[in-house]
N, C-alpha and C. Protein backbone atom coordinates (compact mmCIF):
# COMPACT_ATOMS: atom_id res chain seq x y z
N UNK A 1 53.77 71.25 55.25
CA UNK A 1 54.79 70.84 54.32
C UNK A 1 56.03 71.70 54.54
N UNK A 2 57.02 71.08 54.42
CA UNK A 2 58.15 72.14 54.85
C UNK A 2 59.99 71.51 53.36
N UNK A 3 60.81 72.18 53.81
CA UNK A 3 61.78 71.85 52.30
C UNK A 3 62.49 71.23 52.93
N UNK A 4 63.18 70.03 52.19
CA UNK A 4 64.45 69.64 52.16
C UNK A 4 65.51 70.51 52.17
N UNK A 5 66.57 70.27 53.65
CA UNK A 5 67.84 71.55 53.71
C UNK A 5 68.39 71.34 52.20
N UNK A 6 68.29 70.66 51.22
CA UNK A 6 69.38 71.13 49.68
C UNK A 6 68.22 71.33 48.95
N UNK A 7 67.64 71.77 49.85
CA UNK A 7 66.56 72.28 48.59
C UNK A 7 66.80 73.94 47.99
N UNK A 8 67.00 74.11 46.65
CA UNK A 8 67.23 75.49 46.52
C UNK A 8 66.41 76.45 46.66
N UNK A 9 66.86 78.09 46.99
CA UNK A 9 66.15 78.76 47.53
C UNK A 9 66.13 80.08 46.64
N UNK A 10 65.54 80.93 45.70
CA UNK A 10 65.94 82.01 45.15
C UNK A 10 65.29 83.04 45.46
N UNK A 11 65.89 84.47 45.74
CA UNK A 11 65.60 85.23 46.48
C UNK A 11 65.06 86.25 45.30
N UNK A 12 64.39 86.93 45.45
CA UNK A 12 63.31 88.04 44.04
C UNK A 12 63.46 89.39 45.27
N UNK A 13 64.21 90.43 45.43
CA UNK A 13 64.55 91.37 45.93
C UNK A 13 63.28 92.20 45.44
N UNK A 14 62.80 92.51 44.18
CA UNK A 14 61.95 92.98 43.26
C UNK A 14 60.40 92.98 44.51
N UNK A 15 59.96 91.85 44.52
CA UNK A 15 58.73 90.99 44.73
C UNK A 15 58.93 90.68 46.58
N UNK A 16 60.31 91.32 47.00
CA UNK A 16 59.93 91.15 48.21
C UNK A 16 60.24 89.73 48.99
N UNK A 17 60.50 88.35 48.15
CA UNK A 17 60.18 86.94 49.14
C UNK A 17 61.19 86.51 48.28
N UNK A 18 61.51 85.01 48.29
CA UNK A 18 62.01 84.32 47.89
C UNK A 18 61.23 83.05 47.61
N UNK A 19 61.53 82.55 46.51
CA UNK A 19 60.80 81.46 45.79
C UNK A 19 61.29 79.82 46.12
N UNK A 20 60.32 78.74 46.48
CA UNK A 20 61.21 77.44 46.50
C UNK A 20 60.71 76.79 45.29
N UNK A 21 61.47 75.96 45.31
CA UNK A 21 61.73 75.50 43.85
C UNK A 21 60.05 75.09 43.65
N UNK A 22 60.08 74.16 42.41
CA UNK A 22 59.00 73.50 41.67
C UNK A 22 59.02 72.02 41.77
N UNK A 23 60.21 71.40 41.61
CA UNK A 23 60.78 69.89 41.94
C UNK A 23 60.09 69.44 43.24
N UNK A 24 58.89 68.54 42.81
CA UNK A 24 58.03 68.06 44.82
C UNK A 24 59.07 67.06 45.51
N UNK A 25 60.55 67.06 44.62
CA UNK A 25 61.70 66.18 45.52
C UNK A 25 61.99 66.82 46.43
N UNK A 26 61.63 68.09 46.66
CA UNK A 26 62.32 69.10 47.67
C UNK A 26 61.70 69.57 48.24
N UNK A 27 60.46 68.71 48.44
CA UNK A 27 59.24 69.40 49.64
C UNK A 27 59.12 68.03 50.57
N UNK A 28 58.75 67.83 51.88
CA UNK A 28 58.67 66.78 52.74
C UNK A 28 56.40 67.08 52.97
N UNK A 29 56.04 65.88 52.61
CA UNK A 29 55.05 65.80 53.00
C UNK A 29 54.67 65.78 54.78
N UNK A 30 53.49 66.61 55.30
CA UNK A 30 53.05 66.63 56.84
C UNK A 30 51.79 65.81 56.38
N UNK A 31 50.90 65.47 57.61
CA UNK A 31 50.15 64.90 57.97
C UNK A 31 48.95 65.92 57.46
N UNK A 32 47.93 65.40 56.42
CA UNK A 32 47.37 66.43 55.66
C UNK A 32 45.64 66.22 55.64
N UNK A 33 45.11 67.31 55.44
CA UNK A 33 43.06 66.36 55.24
C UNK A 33 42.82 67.06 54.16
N UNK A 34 41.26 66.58 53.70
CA UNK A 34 40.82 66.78 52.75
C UNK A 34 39.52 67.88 52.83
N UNK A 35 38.95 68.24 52.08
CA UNK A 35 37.99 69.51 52.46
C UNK A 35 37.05 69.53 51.25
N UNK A 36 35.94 69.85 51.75
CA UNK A 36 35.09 70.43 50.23
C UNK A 36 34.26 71.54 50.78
N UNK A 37 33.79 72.08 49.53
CA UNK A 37 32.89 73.53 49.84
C UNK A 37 31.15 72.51 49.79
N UNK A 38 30.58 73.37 50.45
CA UNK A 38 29.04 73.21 50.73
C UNK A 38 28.39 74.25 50.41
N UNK A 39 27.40 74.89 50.37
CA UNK A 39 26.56 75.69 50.59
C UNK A 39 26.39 76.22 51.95
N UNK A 40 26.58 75.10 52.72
CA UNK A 40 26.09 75.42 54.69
C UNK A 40 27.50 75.72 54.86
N UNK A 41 28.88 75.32 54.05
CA UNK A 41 30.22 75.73 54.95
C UNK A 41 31.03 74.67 54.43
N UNK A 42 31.86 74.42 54.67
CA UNK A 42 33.22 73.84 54.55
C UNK A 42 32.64 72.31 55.45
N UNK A 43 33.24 71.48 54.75
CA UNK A 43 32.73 69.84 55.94
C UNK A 43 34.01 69.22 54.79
N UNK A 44 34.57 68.21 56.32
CA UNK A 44 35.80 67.44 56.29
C UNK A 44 35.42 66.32 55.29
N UNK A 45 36.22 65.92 54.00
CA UNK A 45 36.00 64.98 53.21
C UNK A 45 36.66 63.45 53.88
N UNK A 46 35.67 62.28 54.06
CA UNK A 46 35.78 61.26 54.44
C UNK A 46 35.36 59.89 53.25
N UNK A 47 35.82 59.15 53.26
CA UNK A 47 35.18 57.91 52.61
C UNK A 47 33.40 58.08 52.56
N UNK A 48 32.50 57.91 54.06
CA UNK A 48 31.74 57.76 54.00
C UNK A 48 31.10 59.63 53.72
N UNK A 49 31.67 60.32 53.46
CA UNK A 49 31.07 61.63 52.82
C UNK A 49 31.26 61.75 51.55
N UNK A 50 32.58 61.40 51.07
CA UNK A 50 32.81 61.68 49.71
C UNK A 50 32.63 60.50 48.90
N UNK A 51 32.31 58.93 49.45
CA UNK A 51 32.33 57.80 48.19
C UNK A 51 33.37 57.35 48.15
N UNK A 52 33.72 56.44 47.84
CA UNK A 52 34.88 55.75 47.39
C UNK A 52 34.85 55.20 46.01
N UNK A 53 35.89 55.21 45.10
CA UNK A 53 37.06 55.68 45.17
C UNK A 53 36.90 57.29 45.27
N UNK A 54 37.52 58.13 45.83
CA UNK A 54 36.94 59.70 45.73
C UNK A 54 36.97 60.12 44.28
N UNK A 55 36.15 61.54 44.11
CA UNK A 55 36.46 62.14 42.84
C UNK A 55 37.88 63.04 43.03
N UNK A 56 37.58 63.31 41.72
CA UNK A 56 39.46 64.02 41.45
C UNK A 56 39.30 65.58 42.04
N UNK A 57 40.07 65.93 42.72
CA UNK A 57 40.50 67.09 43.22
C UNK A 57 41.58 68.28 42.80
N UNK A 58 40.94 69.33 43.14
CA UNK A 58 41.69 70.40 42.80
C UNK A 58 42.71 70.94 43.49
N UNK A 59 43.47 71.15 43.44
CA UNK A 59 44.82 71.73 44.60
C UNK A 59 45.67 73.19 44.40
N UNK A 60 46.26 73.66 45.52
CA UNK A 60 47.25 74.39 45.28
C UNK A 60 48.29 74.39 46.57
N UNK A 61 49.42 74.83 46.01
CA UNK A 61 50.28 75.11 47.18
C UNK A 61 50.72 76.58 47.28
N UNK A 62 51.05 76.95 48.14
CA UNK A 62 50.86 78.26 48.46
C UNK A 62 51.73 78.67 49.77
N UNK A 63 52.56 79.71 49.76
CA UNK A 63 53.50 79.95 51.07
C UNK A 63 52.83 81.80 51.31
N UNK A 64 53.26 81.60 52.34
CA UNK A 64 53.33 83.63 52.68
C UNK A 64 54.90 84.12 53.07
N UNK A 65 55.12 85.03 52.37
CA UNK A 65 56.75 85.51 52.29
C UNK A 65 56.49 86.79 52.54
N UNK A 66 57.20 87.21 53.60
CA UNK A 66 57.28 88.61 54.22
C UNK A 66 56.23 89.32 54.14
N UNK A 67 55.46 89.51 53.18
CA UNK A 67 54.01 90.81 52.77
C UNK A 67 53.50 90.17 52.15
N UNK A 68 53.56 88.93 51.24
CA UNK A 68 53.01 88.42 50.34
C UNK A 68 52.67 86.57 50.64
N UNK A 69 51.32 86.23 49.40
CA UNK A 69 51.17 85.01 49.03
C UNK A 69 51.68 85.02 48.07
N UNK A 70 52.22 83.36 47.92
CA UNK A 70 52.43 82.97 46.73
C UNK A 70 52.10 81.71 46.37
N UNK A 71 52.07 81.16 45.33
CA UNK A 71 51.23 80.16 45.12
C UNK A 71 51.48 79.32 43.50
N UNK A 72 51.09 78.14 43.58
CA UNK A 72 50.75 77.44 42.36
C UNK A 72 49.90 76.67 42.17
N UNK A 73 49.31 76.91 41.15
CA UNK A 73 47.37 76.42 41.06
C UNK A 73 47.85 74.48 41.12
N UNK A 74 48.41 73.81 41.72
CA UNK A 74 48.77 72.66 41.60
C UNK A 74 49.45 71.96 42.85
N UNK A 75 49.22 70.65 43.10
CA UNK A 75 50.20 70.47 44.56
C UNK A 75 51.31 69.85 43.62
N UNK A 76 52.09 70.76 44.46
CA UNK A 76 53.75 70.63 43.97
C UNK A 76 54.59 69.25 44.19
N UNK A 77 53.70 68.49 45.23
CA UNK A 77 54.44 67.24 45.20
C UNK A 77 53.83 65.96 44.41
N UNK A 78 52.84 66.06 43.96
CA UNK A 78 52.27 64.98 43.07
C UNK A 78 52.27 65.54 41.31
N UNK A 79 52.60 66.58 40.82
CA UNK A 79 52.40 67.12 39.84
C UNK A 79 53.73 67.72 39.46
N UNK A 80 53.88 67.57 37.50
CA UNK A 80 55.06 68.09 37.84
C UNK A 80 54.31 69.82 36.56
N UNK A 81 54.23 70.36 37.79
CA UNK A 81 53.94 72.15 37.29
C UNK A 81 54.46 72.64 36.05
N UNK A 82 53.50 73.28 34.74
CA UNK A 82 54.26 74.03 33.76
C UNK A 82 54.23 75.63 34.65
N UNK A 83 53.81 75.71 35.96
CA UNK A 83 53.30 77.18 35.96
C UNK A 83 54.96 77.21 37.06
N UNK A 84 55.23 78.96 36.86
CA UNK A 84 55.96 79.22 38.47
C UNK A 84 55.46 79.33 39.42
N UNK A 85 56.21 80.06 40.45
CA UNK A 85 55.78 80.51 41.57
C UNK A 85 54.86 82.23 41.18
N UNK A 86 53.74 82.45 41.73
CA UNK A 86 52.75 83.27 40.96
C UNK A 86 52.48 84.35 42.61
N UNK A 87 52.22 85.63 42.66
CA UNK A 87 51.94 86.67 43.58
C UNK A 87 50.56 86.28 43.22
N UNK A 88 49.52 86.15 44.57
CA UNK A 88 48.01 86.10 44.22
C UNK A 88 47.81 87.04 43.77
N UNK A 89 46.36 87.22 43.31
CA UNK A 89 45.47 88.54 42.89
C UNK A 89 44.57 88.39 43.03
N UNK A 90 43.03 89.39 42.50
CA UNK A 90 42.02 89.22 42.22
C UNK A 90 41.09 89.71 40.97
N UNK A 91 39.73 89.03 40.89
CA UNK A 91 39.30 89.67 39.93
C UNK A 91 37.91 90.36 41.28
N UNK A 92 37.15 91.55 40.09
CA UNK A 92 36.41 92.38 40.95
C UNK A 92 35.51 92.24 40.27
N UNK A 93 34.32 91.25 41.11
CA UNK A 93 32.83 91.16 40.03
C UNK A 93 31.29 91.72 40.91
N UNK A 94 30.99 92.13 40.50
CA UNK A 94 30.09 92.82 40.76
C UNK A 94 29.07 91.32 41.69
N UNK A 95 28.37 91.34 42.91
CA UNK A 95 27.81 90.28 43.04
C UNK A 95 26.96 90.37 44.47
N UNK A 96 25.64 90.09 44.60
CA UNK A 96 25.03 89.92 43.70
C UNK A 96 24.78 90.78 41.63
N UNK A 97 24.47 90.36 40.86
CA UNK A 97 24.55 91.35 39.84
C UNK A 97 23.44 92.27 39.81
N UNK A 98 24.08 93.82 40.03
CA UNK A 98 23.24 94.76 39.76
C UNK A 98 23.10 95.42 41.27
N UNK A 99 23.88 94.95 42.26
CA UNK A 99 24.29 94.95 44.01
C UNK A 99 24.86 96.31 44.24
N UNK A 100 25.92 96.72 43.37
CA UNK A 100 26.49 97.36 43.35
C UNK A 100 27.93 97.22 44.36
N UNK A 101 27.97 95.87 44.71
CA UNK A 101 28.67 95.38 45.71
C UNK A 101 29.99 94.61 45.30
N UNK A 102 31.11 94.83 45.08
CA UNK A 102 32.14 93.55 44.75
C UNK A 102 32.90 92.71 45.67
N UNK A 103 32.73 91.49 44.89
CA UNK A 103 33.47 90.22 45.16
C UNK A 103 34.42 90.04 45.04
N UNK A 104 35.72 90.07 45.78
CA UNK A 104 37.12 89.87 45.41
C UNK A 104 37.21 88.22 45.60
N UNK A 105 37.65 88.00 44.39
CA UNK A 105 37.81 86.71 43.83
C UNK A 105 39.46 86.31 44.03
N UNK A 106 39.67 85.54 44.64
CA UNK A 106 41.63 85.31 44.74
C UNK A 106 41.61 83.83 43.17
N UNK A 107 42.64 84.17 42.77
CA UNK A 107 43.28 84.09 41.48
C UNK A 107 44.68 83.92 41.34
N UNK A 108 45.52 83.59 40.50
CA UNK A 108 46.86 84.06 40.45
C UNK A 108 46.89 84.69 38.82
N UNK A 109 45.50 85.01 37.79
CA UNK A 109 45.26 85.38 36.88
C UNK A 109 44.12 86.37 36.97
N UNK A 110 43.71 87.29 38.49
CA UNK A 110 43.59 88.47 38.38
C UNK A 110 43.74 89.57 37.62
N UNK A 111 42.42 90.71 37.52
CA UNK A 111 43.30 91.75 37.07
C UNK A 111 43.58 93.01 37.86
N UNK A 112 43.40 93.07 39.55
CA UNK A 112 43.86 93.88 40.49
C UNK A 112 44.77 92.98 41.21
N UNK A 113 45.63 93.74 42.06
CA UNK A 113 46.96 93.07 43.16
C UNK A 113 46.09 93.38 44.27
N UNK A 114 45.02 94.20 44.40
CA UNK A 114 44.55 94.80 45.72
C UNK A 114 42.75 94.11 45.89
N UNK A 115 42.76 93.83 46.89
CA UNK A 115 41.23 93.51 47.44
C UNK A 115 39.69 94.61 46.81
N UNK A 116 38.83 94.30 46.26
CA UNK A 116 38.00 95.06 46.56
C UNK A 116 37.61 95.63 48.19
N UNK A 117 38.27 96.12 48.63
CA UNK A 117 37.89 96.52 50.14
C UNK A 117 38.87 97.54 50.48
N UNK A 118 38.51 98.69 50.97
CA UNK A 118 39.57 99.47 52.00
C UNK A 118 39.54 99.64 53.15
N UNK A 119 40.61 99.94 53.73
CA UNK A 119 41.15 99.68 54.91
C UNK A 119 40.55 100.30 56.19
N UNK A 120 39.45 100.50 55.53
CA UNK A 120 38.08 100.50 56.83
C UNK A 120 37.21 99.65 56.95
N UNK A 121 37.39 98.33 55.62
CA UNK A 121 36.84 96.98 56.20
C UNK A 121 37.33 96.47 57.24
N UNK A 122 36.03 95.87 57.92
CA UNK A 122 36.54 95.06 59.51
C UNK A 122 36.74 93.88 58.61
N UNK A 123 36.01 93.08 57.27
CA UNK A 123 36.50 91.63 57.75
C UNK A 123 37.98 90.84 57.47
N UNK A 124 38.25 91.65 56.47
CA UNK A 124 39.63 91.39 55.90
C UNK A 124 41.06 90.99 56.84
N UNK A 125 41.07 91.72 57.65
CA UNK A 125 42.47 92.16 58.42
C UNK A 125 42.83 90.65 58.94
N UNK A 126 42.13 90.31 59.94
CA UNK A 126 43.06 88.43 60.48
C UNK A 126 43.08 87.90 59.33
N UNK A 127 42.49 87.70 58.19
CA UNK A 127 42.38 86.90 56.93
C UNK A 127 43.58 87.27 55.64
N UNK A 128 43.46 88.37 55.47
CA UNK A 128 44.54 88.58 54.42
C UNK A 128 45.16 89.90 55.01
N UNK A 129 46.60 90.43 54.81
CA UNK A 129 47.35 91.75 55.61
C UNK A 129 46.80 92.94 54.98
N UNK A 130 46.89 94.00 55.51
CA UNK A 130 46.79 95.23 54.66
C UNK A 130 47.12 95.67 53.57
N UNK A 131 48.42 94.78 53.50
CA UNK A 131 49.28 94.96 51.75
C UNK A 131 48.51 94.74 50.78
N UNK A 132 47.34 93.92 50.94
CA UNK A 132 46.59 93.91 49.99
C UNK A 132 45.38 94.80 49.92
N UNK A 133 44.82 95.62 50.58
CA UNK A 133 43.37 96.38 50.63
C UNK A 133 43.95 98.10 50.00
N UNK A 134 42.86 98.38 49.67
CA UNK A 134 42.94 100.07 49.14
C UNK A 134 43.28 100.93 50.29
N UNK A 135 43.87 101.94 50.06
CA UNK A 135 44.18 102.82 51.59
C UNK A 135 43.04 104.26 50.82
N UNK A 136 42.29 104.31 51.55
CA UNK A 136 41.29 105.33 50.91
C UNK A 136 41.92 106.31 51.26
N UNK A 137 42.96 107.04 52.28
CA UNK A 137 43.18 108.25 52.37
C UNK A 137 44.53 108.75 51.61
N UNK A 138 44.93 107.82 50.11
CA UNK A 138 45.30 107.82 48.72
C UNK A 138 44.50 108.40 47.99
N UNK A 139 45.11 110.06 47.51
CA UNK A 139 44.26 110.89 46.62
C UNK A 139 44.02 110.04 44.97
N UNK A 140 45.05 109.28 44.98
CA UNK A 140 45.07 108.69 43.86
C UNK A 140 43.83 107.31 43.54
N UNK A 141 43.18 107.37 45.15
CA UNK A 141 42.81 105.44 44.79
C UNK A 141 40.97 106.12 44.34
N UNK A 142 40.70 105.40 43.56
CA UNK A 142 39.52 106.04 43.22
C UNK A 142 37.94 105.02 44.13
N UNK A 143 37.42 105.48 44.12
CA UNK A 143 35.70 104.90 44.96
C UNK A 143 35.69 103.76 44.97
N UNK A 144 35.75 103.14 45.90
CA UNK A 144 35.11 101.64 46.14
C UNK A 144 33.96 101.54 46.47
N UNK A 145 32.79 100.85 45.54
CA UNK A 145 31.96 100.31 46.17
C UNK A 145 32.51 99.42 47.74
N UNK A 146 30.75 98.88 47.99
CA UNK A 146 31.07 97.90 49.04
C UNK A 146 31.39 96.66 48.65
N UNK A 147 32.08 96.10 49.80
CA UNK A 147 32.70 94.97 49.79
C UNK A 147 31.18 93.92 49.89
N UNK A 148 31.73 92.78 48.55
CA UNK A 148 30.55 91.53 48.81
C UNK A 148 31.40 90.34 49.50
N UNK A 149 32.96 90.75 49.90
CA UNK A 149 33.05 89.65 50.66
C UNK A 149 34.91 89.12 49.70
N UNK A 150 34.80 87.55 50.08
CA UNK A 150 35.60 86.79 49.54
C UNK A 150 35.63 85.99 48.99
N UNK A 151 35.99 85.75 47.91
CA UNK A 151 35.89 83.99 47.06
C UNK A 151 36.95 83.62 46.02
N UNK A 152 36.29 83.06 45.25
CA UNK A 152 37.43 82.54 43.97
C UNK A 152 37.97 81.20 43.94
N UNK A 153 39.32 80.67 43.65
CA UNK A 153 39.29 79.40 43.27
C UNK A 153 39.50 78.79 44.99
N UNK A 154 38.78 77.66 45.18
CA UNK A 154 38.49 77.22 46.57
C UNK A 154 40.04 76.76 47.03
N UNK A 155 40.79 76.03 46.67
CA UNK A 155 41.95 75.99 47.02
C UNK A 155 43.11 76.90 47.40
N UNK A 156 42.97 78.07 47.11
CA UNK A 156 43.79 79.37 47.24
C UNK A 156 42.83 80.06 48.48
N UNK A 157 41.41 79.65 48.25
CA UNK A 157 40.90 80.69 49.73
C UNK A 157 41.60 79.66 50.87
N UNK A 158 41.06 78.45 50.77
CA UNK A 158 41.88 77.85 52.02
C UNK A 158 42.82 77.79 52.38
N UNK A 159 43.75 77.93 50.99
CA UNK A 159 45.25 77.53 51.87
C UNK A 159 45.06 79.23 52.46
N UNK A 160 44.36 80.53 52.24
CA UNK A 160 44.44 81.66 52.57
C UNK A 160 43.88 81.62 54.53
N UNK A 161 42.83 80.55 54.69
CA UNK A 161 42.87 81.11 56.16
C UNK A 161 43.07 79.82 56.75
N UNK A 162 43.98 79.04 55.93
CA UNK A 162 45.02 78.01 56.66
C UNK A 162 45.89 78.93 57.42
N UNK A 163 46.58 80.44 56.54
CA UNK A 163 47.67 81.05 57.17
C UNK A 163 46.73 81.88 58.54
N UNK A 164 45.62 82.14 58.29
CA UNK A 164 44.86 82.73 59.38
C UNK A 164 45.17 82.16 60.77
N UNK A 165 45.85 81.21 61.13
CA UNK A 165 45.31 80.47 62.22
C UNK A 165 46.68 79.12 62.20
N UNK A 166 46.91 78.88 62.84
CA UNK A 166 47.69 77.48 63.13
C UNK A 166 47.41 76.45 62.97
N UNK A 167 48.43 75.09 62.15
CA UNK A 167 47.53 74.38 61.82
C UNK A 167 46.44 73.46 61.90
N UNK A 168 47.17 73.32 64.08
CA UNK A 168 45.99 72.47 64.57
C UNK A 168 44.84 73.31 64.93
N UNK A 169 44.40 74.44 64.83
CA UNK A 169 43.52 75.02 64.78
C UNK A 169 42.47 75.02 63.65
N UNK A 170 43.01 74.51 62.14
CA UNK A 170 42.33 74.80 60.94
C UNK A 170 41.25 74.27 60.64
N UNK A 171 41.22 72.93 61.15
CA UNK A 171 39.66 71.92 60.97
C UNK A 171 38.55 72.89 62.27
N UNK A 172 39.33 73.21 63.23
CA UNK A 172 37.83 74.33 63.98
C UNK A 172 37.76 75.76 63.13
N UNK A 173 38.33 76.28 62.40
CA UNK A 173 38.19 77.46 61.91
C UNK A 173 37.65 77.25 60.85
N UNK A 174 37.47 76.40 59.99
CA UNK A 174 36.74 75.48 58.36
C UNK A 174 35.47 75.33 58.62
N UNK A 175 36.02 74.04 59.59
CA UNK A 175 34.61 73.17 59.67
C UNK A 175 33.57 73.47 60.88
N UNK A 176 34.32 73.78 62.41
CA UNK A 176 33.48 73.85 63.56
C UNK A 176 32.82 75.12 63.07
N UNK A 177 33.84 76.11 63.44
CA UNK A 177 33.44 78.11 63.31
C UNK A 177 32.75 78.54 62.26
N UNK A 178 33.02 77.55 61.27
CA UNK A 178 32.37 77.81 59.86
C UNK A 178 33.25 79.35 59.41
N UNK A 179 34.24 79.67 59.80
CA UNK A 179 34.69 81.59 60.17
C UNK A 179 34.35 81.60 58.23
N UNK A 180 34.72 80.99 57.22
CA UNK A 180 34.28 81.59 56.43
C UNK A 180 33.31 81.06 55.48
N UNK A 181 32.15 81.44 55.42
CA UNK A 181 30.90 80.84 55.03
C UNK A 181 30.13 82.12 54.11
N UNK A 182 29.28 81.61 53.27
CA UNK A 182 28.86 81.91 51.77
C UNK A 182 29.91 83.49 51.26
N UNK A 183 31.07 83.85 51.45
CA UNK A 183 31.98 84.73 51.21
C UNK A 183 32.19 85.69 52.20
N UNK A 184 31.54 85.49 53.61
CA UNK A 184 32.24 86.09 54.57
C UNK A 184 32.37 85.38 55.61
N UNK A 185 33.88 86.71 56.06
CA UNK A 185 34.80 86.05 56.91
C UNK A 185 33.97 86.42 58.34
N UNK A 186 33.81 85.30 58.79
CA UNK A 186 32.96 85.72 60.38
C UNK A 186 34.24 85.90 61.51
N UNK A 187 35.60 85.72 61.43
CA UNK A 187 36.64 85.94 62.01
C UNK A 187 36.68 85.14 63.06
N UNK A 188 38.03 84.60 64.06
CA UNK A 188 37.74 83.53 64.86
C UNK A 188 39.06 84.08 66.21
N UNK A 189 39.17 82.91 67.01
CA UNK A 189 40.08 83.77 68.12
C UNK A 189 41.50 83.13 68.23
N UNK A 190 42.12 82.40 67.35
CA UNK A 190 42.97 81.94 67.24
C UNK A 190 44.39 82.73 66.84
N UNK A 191 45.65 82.49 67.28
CA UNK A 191 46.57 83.26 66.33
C UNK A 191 47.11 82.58 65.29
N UNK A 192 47.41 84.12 64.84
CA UNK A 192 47.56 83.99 63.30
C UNK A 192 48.75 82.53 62.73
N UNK A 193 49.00 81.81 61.54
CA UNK A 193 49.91 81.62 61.28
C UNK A 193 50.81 82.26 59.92
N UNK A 194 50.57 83.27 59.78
CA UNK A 194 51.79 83.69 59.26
C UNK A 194 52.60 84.19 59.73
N UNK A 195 53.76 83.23 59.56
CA UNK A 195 55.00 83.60 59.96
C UNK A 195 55.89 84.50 58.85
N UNK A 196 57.09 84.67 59.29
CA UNK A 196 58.05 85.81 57.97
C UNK A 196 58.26 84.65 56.84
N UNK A 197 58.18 83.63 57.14
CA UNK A 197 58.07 82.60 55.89
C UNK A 197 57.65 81.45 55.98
N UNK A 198 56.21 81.22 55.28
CA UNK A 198 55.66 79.69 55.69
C UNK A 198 55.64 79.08 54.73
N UNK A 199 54.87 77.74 54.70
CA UNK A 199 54.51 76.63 53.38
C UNK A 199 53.43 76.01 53.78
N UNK A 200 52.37 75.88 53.36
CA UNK A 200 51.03 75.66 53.21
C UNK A 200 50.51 74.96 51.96
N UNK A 201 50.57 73.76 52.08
CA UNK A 201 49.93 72.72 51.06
C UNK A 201 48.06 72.60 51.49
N UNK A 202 47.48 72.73 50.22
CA UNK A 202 46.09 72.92 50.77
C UNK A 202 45.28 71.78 49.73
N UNK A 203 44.48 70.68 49.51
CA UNK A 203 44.23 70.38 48.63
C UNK A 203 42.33 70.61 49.06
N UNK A 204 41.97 70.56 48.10
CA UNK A 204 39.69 70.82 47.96
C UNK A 204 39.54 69.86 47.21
N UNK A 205 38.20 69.28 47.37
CA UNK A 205 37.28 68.65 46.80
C UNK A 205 36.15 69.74 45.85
């Protein structure tokens, strides 16, 4: 998905990126698929997989701006959004319970900005930047358990390793590689797509 040139653009000096509007008059639809979560992995939603007429789906749209995601729990061109443009987050749940292990859950109603993981996790890095993980050799950052991985609302993880990878790459990194399956990232060999400013429409089943 990419903007209409009069489409307005506002810049947040604060936050680092700049925001595009909310109006889906000012977004141009690309050539797009459908997705659902499994248990075994991610598999491409079709007529003869999902039924016809399909069920109703969940969406978000979501860009990466300089260091950051951003996002709205909604696709911006069929909906008209009460929410803004939102900095992801996470919540940190303990999982399995009693593991001693946390789950960083992506959110845009988190209550950390930072990953359960520091920056001596291997799986994180092609998947989400450093801006987001703990730097343990911060006197200030206090003990992390271990990492149980990645999850949270399914539309925000995907459009998350949509940016992993390019887009004709994304149906082998989902569906073939399975790269992220029951909350970990098995990592894949593709380059990255985040660019210094993208747009990433993602919709789930």
């Amino acid at each position: 998905m990419t903007l209409t040139e009069d489409a307005p653009r506002t810049a947040t000096p604060v936050l680092g990126c700049f925001l595009p509007p909310t109006d889906g008059n000012y977004f141009i639809n690309q050539a797009s698929s459908y997705y659902r979560w499994t248990p075994s992995g991610v598999t491409r939603c079709e007529e003869s997989s999902c039924g016809s007429p399909w069920p109703n789906y969940s969406a978000a749209t979501m860009y990466w701006s300089i260091r950051t995601f951003i996002a709205i729990p909604s696709d911006v061109t069929r909906e008209e959004t009460t929410y803004g443009w939102r900095g992801i987050n996470f919540h940190h749940i303990e999982q399995p319970e009693g593991s001693g292990r946390l789950l960083s859950f992506v959110d845009i109603a988190g209550n950390y900005n930072l990953l359960a993981a520091t920056t001596n996790s291997q799986w994180y890095p092609q998947l989400i930047p450093e801006s987001y993980c703990f730097n343990v050799n911060q006197p200030d950052v206090p003990f992390l358990p271990a990492s149980a991985g990645l999850g949270g609302r399914l539309p925000f993880v995907i459009a998350i390793v949509a940016f992993s990878c390019r887009p004709e790459n994304l149906e082998q990194v989902l569906v073939g590689d399975n790269a992220w399956l029951g909350n970990t990232w098995l990592r894949h060999g593709y380059a990255t797509g985040r660019e210094s400013i993208s747009l990433s429409l993602i919709h789930r089943f």
